[in-house]
N, C-alpha and C. Protein backbone atom coordinates (compact mmCIF):
# COMPACT_ATOMS: atom_id res chain seq x y z
N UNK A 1 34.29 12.64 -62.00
CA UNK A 1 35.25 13.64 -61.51
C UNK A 1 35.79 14.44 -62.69
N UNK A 2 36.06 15.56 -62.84
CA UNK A 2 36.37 16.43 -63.81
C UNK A 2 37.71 16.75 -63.40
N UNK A 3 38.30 16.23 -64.95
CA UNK A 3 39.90 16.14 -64.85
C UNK A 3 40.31 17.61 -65.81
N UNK A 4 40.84 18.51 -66.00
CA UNK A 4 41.22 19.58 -66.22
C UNK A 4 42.50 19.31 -67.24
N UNK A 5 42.70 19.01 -68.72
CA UNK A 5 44.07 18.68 -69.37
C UNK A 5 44.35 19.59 -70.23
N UNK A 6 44.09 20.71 -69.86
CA UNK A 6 44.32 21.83 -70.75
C UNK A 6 45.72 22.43 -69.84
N UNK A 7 46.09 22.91 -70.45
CA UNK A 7 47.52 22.97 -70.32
C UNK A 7 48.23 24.82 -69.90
N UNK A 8 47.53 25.45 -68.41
CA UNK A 8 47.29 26.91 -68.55
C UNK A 8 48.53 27.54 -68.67
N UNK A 9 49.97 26.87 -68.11
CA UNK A 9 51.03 27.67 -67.61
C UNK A 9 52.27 26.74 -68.75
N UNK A 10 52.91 27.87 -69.95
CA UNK A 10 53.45 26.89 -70.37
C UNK A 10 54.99 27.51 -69.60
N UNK A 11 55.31 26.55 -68.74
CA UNK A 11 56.77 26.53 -68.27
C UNK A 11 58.06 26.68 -69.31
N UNK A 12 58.90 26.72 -69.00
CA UNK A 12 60.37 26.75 -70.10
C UNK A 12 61.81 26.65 -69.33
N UNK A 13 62.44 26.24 -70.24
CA UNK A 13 63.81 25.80 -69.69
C UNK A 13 63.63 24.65 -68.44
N UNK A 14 64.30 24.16 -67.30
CA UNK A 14 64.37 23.35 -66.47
C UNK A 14 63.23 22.96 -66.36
N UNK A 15 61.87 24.31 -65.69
CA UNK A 15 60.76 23.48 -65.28
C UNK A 15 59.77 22.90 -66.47
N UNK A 16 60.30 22.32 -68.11
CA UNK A 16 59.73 22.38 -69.26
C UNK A 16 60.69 20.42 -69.55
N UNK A 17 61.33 20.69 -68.43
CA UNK A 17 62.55 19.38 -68.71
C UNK A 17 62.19 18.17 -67.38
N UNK A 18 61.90 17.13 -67.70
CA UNK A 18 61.86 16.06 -67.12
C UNK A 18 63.26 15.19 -65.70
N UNK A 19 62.94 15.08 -65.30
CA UNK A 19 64.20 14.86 -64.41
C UNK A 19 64.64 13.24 -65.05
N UNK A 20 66.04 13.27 -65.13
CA UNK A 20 66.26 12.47 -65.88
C UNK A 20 67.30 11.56 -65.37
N UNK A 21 66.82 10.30 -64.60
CA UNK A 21 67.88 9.13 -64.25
C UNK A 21 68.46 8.39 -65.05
N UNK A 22 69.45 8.42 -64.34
CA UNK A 22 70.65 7.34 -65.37
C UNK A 22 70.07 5.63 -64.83
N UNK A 23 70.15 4.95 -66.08
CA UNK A 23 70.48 3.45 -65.64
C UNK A 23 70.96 2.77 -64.80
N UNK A 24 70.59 1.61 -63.67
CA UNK A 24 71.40 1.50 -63.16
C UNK A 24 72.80 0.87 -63.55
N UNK A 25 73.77 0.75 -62.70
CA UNK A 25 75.00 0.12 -63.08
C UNK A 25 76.12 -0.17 -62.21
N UNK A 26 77.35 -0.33 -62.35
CA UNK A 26 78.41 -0.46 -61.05
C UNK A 26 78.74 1.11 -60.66
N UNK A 27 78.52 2.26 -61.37
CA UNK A 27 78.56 3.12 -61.34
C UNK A 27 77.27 4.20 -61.03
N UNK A 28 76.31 3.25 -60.93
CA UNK A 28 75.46 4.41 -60.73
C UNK A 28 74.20 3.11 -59.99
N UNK A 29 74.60 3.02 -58.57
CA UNK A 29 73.23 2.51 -57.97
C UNK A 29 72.10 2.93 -57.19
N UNK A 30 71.37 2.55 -56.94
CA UNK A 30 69.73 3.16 -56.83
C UNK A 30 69.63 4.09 -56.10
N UNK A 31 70.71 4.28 -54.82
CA UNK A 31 70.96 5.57 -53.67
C UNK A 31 71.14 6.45 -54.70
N UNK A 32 72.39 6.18 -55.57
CA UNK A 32 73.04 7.67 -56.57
C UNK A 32 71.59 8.44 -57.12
N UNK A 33 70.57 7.30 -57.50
CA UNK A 33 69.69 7.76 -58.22
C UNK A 33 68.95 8.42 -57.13
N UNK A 34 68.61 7.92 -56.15
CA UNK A 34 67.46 8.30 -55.12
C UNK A 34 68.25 9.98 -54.78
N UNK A 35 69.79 10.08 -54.46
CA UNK A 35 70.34 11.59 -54.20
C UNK A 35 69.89 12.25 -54.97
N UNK A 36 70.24 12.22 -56.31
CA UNK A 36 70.42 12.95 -57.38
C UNK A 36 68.76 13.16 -57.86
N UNK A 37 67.66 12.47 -57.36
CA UNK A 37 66.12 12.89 -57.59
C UNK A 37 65.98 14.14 -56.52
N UNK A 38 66.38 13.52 -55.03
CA UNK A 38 66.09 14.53 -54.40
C UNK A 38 66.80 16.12 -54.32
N UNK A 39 67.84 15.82 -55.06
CA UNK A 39 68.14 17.65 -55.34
C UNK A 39 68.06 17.88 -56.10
N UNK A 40 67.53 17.19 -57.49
CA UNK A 40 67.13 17.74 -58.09
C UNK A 40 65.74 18.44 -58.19
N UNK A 41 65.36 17.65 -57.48
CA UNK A 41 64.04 18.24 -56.84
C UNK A 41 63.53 19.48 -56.06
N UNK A 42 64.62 19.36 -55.12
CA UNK A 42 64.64 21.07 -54.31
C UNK A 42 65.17 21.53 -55.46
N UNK A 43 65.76 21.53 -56.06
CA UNK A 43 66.63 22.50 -57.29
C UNK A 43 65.24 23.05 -57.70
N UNK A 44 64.47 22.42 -58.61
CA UNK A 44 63.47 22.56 -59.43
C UNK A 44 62.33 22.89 -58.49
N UNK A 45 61.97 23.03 -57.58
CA UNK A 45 61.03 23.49 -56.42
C UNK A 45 61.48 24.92 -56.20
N UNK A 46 62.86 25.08 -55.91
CA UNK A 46 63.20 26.75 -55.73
C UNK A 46 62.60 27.13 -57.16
N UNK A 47 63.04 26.79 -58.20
CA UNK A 47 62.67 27.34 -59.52
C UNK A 47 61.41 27.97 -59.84
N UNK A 48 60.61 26.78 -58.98
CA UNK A 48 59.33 26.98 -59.42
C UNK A 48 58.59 27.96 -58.19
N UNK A 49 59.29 28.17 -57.24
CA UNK A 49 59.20 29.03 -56.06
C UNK A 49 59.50 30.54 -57.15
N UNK A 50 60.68 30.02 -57.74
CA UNK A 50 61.35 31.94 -58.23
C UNK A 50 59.96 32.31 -59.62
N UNK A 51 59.05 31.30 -60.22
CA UNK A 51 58.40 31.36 -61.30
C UNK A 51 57.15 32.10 -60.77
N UNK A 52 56.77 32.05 -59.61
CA UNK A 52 55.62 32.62 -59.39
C UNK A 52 56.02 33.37 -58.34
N UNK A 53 57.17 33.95 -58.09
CA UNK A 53 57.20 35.19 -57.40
C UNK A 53 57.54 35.21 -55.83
N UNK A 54 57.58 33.96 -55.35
CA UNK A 54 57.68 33.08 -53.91
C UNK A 54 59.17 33.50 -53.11
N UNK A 55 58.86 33.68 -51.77
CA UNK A 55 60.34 33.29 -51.50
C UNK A 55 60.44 32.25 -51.32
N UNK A 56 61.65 31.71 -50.65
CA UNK A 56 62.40 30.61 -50.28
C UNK A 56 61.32 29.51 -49.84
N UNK A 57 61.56 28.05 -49.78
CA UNK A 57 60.99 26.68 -49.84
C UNK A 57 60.56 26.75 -48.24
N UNK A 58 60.05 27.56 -47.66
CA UNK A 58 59.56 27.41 -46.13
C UNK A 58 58.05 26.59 -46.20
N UNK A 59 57.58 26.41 -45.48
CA UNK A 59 56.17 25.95 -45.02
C UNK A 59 55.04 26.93 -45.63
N UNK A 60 55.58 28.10 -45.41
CA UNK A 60 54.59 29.18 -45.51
C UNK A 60 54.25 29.41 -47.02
N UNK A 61 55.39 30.09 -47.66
CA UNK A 61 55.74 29.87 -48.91
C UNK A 61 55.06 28.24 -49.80
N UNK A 62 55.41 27.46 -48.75
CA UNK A 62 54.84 26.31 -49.91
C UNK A 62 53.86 25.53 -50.18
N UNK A 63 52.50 26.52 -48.78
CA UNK A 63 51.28 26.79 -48.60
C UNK A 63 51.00 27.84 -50.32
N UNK A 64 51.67 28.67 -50.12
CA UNK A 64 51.39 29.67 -51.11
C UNK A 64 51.35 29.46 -52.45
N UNK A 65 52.21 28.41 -52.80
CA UNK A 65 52.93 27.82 -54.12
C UNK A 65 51.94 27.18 -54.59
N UNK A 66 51.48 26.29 -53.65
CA UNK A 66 50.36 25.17 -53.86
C UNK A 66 49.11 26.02 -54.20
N UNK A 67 48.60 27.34 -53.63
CA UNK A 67 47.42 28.09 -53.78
C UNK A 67 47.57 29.05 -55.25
N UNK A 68 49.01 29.24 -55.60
CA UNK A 68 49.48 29.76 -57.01
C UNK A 68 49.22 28.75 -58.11
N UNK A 69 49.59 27.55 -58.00
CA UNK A 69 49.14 26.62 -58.73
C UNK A 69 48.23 25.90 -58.71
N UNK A 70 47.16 25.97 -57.90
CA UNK A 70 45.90 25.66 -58.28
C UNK A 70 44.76 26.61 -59.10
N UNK A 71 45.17 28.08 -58.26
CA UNK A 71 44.78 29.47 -59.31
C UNK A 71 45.09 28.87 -60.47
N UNK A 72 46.22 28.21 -61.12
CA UNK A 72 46.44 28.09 -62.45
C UNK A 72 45.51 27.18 -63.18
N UNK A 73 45.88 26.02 -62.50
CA UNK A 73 45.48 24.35 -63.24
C UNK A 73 43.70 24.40 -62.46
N UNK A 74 43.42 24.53 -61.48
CA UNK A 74 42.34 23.74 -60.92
C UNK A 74 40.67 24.78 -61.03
N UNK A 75 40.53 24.41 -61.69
CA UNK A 75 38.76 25.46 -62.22
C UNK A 75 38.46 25.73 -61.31
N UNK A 76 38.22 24.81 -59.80
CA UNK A 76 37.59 25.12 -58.84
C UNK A 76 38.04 26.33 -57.89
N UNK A 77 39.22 26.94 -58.41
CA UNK A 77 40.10 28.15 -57.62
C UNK A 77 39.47 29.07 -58.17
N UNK A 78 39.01 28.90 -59.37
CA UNK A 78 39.14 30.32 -60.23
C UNK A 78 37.74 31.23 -59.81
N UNK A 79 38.14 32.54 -60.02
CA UNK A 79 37.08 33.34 -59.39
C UNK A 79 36.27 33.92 -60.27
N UNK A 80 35.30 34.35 -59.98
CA UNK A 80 34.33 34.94 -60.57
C UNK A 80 33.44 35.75 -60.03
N UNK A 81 33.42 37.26 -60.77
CA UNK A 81 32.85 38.37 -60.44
C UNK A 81 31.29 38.38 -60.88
N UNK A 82 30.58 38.54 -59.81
CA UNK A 82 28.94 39.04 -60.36
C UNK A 82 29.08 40.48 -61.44
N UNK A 83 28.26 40.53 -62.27
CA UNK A 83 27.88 42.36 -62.68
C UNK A 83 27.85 42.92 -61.99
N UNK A 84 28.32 43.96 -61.46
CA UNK A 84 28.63 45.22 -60.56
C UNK A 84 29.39 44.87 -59.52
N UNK A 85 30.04 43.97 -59.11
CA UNK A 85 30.73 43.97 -58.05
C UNK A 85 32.58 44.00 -58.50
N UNK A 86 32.93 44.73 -57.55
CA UNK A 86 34.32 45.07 -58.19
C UNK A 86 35.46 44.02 -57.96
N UNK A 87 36.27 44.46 -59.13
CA UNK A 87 37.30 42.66 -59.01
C UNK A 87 38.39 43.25 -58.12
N UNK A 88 38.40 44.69 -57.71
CA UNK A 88 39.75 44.84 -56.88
C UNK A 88 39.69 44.77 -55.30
N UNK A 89 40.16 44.21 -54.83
CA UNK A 89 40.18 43.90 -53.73
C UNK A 89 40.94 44.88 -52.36
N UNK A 90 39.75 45.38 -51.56
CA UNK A 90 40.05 46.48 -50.58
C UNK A 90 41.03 45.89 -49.70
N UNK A 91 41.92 47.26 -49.76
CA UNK A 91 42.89 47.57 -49.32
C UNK A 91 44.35 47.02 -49.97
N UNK A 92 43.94 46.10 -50.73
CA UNK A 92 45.07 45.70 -51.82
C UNK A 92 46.26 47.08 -52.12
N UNK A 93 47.30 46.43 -52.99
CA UNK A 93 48.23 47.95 -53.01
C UNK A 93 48.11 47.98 -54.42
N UNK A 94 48.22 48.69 -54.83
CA UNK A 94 48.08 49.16 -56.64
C UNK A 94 48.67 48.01 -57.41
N UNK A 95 48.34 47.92 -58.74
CA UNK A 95 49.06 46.64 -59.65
C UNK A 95 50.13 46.75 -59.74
N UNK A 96 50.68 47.90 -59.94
CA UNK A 96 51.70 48.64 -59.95
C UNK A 96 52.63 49.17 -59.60
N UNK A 97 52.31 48.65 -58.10
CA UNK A 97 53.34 49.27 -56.90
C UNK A 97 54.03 48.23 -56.12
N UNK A 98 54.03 46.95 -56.66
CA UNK A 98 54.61 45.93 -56.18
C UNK A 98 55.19 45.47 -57.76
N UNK A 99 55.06 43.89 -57.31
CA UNK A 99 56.15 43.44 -58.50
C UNK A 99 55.99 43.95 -59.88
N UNK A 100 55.00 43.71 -60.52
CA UNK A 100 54.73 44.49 -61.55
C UNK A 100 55.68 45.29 -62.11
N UNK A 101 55.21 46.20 -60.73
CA UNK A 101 56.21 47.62 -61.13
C UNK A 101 57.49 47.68 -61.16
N UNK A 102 58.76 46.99 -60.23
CA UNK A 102 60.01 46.40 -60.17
C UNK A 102 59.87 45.64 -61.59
N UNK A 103 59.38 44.86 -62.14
CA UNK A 103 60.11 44.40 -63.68
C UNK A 103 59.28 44.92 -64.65
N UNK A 104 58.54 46.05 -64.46
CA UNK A 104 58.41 46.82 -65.85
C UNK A 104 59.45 47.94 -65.95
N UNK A 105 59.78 48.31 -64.46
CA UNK A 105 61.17 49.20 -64.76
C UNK A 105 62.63 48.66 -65.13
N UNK A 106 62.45 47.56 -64.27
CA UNK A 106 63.56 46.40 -64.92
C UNK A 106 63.89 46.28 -66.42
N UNK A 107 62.61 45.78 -67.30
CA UNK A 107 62.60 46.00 -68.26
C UNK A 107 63.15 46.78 -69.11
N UNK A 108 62.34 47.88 -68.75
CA UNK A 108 62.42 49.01 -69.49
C UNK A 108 64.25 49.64 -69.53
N UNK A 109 64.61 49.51 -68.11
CA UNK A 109 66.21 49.59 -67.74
C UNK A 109 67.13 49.06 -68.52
N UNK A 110 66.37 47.34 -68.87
CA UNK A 110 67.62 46.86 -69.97
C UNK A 110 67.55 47.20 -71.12
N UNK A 111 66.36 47.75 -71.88
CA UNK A 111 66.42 48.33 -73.25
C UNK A 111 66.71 49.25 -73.03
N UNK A 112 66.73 50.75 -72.36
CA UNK A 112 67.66 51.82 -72.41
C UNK A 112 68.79 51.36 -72.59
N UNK A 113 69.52 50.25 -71.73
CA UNK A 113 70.99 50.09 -71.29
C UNK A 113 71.23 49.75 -73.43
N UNK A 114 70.38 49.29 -74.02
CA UNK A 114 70.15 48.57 -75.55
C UNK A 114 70.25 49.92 -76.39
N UNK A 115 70.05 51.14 -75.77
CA UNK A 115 69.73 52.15 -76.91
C UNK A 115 68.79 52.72 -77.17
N UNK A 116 67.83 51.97 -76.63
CA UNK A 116 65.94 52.35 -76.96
C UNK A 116 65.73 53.63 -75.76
N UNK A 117 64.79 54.44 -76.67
CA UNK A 117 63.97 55.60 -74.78
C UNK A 117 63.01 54.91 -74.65
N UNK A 118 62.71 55.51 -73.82
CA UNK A 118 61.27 54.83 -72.73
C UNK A 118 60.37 54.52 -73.88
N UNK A 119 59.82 55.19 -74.99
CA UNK A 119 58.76 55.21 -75.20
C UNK A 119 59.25 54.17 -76.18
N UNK A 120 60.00 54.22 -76.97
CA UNK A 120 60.63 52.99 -77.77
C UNK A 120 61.09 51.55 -77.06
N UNK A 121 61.48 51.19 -76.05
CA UNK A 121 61.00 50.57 -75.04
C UNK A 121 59.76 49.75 -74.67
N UNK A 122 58.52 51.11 -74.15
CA UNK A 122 57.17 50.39 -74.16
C UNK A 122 56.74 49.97 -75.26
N UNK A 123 57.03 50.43 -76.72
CA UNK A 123 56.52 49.95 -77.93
C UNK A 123 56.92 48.51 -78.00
N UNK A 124 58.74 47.58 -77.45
CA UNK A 124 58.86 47.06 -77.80
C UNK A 124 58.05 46.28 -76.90
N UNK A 125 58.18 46.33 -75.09
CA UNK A 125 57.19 45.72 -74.37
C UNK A 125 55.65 45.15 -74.61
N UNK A 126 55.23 46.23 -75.24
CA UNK A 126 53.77 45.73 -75.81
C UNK A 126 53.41 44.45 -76.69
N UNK A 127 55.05 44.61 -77.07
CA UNK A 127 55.04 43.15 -78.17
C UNK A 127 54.86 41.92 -77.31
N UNK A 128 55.39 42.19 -76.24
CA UNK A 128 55.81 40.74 -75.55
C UNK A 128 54.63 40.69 -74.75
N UNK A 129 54.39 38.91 -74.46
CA UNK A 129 53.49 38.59 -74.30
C UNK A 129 53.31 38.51 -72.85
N UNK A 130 53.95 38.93 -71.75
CA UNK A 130 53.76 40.04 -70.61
C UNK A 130 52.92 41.07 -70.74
N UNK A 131 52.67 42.10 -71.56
CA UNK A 131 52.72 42.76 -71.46
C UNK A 131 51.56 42.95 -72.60
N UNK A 132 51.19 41.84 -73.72
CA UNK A 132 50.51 41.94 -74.62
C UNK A 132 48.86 42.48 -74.58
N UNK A 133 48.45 42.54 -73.78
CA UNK A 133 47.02 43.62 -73.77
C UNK A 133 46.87 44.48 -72.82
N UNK A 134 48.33 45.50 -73.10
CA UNK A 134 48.28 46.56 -72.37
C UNK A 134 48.89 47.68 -73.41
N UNK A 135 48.28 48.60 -74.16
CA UNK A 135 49.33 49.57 -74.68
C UNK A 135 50.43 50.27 -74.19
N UNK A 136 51.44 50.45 -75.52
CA UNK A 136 52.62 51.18 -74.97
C UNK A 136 52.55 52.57 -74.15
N UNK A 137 51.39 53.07 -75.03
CA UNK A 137 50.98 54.34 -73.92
C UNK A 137 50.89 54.28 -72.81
N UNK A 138 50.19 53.22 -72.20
CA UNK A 138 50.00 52.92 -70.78
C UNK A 138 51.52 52.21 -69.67
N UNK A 139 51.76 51.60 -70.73
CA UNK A 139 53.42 51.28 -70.15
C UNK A 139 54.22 52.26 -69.80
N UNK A 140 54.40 53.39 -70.86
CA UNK A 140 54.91 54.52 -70.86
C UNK A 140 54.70 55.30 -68.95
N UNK A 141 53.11 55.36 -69.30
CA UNK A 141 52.99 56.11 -68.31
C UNK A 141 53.02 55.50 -66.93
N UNK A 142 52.74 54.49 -66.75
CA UNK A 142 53.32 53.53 -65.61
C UNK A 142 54.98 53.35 -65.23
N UNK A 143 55.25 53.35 -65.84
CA UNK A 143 56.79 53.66 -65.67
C UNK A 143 57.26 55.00 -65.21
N UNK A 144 56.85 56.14 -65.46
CA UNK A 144 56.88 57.48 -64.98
C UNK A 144 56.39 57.83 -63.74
N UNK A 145 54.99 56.97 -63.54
CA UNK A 145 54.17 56.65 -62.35
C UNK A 145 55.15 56.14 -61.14
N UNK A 146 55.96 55.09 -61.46
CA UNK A 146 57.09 54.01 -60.63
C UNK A 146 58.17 55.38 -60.17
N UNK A 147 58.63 55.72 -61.32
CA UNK A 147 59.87 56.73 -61.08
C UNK A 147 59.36 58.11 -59.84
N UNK A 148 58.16 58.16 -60.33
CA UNK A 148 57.66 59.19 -59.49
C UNK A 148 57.57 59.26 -58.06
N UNK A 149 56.99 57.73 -57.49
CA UNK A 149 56.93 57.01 -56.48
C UNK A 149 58.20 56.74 -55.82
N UNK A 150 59.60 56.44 -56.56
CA UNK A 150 60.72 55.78 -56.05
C UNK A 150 61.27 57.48 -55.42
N UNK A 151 61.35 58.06 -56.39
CA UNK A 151 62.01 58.99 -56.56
C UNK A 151 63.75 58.63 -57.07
N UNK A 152 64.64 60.00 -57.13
CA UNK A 152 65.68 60.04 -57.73
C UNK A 152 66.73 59.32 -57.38
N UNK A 153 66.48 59.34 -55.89
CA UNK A 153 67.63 58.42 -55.25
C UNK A 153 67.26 57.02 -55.34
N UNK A 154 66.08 56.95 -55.30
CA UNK A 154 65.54 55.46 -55.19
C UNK A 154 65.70 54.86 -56.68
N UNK A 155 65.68 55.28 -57.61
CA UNK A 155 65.99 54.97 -59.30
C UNK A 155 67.13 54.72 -59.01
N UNK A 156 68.30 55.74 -58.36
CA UNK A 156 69.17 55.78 -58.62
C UNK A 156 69.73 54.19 -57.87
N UNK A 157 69.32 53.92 -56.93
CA UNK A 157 69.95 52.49 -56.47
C UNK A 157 69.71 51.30 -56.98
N UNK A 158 68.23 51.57 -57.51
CA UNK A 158 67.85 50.26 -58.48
C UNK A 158 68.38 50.03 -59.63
N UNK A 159 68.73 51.15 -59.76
CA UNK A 159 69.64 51.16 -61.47
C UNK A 159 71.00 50.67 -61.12
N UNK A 160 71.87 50.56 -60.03
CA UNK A 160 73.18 50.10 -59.66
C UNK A 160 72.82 48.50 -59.31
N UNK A 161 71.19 48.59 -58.73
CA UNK A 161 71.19 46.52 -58.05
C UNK A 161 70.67 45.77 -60.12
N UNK A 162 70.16 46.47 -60.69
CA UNK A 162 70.32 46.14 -62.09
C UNK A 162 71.39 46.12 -63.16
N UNK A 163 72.19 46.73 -62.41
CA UNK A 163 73.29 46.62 -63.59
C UNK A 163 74.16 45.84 -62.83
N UNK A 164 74.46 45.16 -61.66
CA UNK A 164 74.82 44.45 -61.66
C UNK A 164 74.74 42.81 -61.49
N UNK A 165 72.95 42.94 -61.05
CA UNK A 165 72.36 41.33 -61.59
C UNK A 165 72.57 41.11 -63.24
N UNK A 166 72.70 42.04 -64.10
CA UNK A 166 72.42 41.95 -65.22
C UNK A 166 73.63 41.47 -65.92
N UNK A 167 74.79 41.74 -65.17
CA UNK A 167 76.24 41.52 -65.62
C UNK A 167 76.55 39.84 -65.46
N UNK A 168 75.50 39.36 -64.02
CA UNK A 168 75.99 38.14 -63.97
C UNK A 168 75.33 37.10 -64.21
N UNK A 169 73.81 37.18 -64.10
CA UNK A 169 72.50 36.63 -64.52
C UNK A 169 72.06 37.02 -65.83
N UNK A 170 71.40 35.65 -66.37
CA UNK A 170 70.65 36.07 -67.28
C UNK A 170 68.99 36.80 -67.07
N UNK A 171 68.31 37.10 -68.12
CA UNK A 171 66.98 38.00 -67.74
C UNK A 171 66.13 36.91 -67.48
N UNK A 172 66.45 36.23 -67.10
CA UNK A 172 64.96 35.19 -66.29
C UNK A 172 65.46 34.86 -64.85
N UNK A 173 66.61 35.08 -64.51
CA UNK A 173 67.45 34.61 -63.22
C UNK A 173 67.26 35.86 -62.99
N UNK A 174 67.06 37.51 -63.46
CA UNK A 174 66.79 38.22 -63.40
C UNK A 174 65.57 39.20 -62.73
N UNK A 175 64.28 38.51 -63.44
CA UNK A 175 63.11 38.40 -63.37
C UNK A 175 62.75 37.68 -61.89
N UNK A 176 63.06 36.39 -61.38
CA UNK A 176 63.19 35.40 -61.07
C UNK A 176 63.44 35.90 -59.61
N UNK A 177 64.27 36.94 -59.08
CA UNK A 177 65.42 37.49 -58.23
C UNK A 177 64.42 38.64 -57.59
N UNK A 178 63.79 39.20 -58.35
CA UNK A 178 62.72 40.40 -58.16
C UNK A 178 61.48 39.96 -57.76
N UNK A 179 61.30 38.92 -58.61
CA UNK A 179 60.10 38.78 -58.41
C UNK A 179 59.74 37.82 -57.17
N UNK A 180 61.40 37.21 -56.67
CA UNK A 180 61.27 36.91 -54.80
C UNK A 180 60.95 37.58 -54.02
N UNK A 181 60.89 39.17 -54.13
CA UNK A 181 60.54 39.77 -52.93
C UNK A 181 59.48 40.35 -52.89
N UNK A 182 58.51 39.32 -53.48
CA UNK A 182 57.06 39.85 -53.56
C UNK A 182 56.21 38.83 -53.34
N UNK A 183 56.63 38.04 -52.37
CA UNK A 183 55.59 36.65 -51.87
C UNK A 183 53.72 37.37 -51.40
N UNK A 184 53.63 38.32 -51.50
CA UNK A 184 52.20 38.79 -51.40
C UNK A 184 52.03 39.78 -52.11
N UNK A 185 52.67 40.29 -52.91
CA UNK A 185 52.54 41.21 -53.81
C UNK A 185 52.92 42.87 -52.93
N UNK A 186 53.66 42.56 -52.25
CA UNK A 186 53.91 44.08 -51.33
C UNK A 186 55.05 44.41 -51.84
N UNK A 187 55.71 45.11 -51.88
CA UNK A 187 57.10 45.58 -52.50
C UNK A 187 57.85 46.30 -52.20
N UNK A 188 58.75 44.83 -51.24
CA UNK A 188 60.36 45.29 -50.46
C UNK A 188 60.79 46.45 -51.45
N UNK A 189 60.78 46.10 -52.43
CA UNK A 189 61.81 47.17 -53.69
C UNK A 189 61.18 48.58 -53.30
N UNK A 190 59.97 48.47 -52.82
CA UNK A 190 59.71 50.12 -52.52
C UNK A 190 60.22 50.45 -50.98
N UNK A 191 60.84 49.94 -50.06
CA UNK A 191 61.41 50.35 -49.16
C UNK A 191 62.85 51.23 -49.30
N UNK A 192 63.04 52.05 -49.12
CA UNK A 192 64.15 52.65 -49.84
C UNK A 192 65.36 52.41 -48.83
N UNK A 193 65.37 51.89 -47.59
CA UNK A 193 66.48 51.44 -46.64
C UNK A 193 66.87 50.25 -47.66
N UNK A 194 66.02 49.61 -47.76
CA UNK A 194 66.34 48.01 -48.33
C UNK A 194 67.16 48.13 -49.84
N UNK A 195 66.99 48.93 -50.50
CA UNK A 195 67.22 49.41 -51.85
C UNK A 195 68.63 49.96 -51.32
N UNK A 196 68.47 51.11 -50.79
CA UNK A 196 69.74 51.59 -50.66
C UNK A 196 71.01 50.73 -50.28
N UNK A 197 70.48 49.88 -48.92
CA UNK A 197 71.58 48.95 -48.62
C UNK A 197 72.10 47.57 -49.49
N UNK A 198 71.04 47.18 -50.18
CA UNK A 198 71.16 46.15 -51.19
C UNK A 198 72.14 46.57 -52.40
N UNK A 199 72.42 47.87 -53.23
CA UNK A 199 72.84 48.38 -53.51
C UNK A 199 74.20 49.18 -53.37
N UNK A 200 74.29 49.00 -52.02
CA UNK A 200 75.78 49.55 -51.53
C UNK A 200 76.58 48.05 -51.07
N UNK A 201 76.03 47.42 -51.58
CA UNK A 201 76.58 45.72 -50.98
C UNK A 201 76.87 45.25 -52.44
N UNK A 202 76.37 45.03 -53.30
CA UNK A 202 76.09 45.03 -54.95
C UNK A 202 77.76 46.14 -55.32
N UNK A 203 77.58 47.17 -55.12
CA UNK A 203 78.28 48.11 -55.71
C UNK A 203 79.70 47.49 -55.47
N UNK A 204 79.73 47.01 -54.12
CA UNK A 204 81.50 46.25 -53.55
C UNK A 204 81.72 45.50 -54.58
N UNK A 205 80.83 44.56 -55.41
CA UNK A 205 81.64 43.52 -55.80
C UNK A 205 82.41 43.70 -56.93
């Protein structure tokens, strides 16, 4: 049987941390332990739901989770294209027009908010390893591509639901938040009812 110990997805923070029981004692007996596994468990299951882009811990979703992480770890998922046959898949929606595109503008949003323009921005993006074999040129212009698509009003609401996840979350609770509403790669964020109202709810607080 071919065991796979190469190591494809390196996790960080919580899902990088071991769940960790206390000893038993007069203070801490085997139920305390058995509670405190099992939420920590859904805890770390949403996490790993928000890591690959998932919504919420449903059935459906955790059909999906399981097919995300075998794409990762299990050889036997992985696909492979003949010569000439194309890797994009008909009727799919652009790379770009779903999540992708919500946290490269994201991105790009918090280094403006930093001082940087766009194009100083994609330079720094290119560094990061998101983003690392794609030039800044192409970032650049993908981002203009997004704005073009949203349009003015539609920037304009995403830029109010970003500045205020950004005030209270950090950029992976950030990331994390966006990248929930893309359990198939379709992109609520391009609905502009959903934007607008998400945004006028955001703005109250």
């Amino acid at each position: 049987m071919y065991k796979n110990t190469e190591q494809h997805v390196l996790y960080t923070d919580d899902l990088a941390q071991p769940i960790m029981l206390k000893p038993i004692s007069l203070m801490n007996s085997q139920q305390d332990n058995a509670l405190y596994l099992y939420k920590e468990t859904e805890r770390k299951l949403k996490l790993l739901h928000a890591y690959y882009g998932l919504l919420d811990t449903d059935t459906q979703s955790l059909e999906k989770l399981v097919l995300c992480m075998a794409k990762e770890h299990v050889p036997g998922f992985k696909v492979e294209y003949p010569s000439g046959v194309s890797t994009k898949v008909v009727g799919s929606p652009p790379y770009w027009a779903g999540k992708e595109g919500v946290l490269l503008y994201a991105n790009i949003y918090k280094l403006k908010k930093a001082g940087k323009s766009v194009l100083a921005a994609c330079k720094n993006l290119s560094l990061n390893e998101r983003y690392a074999d794609i030039p800044y040129s192409s970032l650049n212009q993908r981002y203009y591509e997004v704005k073009r698509r949203w349009g003015k009003c539609h920037c304009a609401s995403m830029d109010v639901i970003l500045e205020k996840l950004s005030m209270v979350f950090d950029d992976k609770f950030l990331e994390g938040f966006l990248a929930s509403y893309f359990p198939d790669g379709n992109a609520l964020f391009n609905n502009k009812k959903i934007v607008v109202h998400m945004a006028k709810m955001l703005s109250k607080l």
